[in-house]
Protein backbone atom coordinates (compact mmCIF):
# COMPACT_ATOMS: atom_id res chain seq x y z
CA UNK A 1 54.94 -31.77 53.11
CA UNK A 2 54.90 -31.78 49.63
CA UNK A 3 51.63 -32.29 47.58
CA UNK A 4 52.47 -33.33 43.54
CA UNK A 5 49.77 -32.88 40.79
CA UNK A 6 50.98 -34.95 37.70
CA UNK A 7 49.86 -34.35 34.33
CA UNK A 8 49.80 -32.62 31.42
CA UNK A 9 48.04 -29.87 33.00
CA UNK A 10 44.14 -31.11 31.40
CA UNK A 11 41.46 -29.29 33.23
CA UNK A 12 41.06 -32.56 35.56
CA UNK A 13 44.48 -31.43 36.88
CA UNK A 14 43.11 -28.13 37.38
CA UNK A 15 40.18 -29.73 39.33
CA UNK A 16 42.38 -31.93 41.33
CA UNK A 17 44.65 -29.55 42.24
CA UNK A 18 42.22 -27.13 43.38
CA UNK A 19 40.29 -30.37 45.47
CA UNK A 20 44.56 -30.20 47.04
CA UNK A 21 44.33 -26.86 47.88
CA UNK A 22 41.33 -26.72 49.73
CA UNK A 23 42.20 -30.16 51.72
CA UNK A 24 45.07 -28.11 52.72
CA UNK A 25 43.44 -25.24 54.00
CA UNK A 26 40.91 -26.38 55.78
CA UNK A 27 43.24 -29.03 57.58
CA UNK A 28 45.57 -26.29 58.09
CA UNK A 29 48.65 -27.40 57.03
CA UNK A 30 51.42 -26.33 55.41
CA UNK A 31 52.00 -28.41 52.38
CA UNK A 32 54.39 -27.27 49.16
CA UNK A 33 51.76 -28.00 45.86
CA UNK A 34 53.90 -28.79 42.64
CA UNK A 35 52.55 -29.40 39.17
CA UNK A 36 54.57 -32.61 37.53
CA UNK A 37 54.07 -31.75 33.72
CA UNK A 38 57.17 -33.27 32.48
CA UNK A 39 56.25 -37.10 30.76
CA UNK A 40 59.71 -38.31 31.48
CA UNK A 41 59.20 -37.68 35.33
CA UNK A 42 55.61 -38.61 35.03
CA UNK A 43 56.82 -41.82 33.62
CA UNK A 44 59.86 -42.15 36.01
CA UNK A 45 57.15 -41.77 38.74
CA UNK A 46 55.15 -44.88 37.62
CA UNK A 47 52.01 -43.10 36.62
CA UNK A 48 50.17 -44.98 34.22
CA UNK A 49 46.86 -42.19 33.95
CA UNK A 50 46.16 -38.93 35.00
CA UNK A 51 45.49 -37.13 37.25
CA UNK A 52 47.27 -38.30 39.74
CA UNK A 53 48.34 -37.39 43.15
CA UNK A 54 51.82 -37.98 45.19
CA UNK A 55 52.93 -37.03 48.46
CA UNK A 56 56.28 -36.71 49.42
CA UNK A 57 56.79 -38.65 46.48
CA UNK A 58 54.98 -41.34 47.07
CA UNK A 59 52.17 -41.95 44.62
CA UNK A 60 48.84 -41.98 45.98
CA UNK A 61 46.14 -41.38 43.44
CA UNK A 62 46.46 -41.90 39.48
CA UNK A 63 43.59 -41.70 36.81
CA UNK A 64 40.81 -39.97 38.62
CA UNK A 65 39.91 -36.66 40.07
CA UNK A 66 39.45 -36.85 44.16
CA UNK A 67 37.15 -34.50 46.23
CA UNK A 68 38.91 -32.29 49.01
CA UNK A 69 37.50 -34.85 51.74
CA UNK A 70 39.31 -37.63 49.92
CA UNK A 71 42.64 -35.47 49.72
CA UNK A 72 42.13 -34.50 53.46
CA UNK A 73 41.62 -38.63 53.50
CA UNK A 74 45.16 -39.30 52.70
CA UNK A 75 46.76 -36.16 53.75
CA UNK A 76 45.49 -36.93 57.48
CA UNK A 77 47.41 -40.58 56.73
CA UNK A 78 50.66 -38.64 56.33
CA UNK A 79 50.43 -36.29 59.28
């Protein structure tokens, strides 16, 4: 699985891609987390605010910060 953080790498990046991290761990899975900085791919992607949140490339959270229990949320939605 891959988990994508896109943005420009604000601190609400930082605090969603921490809120990743520990939905991953205490799911136990193993999950690949990228950081999308690039605005050409974050455009590409169809992300009109950040942070947002893609799995397996598939876009699943843009302009907000999510807890880990809404990350574990989705991420149980892909297992």
């Amino acid at each position: 699985m891959t988990i994508q953080i896109v943005g420009s790498g604000c601190s609400n990046c930082a605090r969603l891609e921490a809120s990743a991290r520990k939905a991953v761990a205490d799911l136990g899975l193993e999950a690949q987390i990228e950081k999308v900085t690039d605005f050409l791919e974050i455009a590409a992607m169809g992300v009109m605010a950040t942070p947002a949140l893609a799995i397996n490339g598939n876009l699943k959270s843009s302009g907000r910060v999510l807890s880990p229990a809404q990350v574990a949320d989705i991420l149980k939605d892909e297992i």
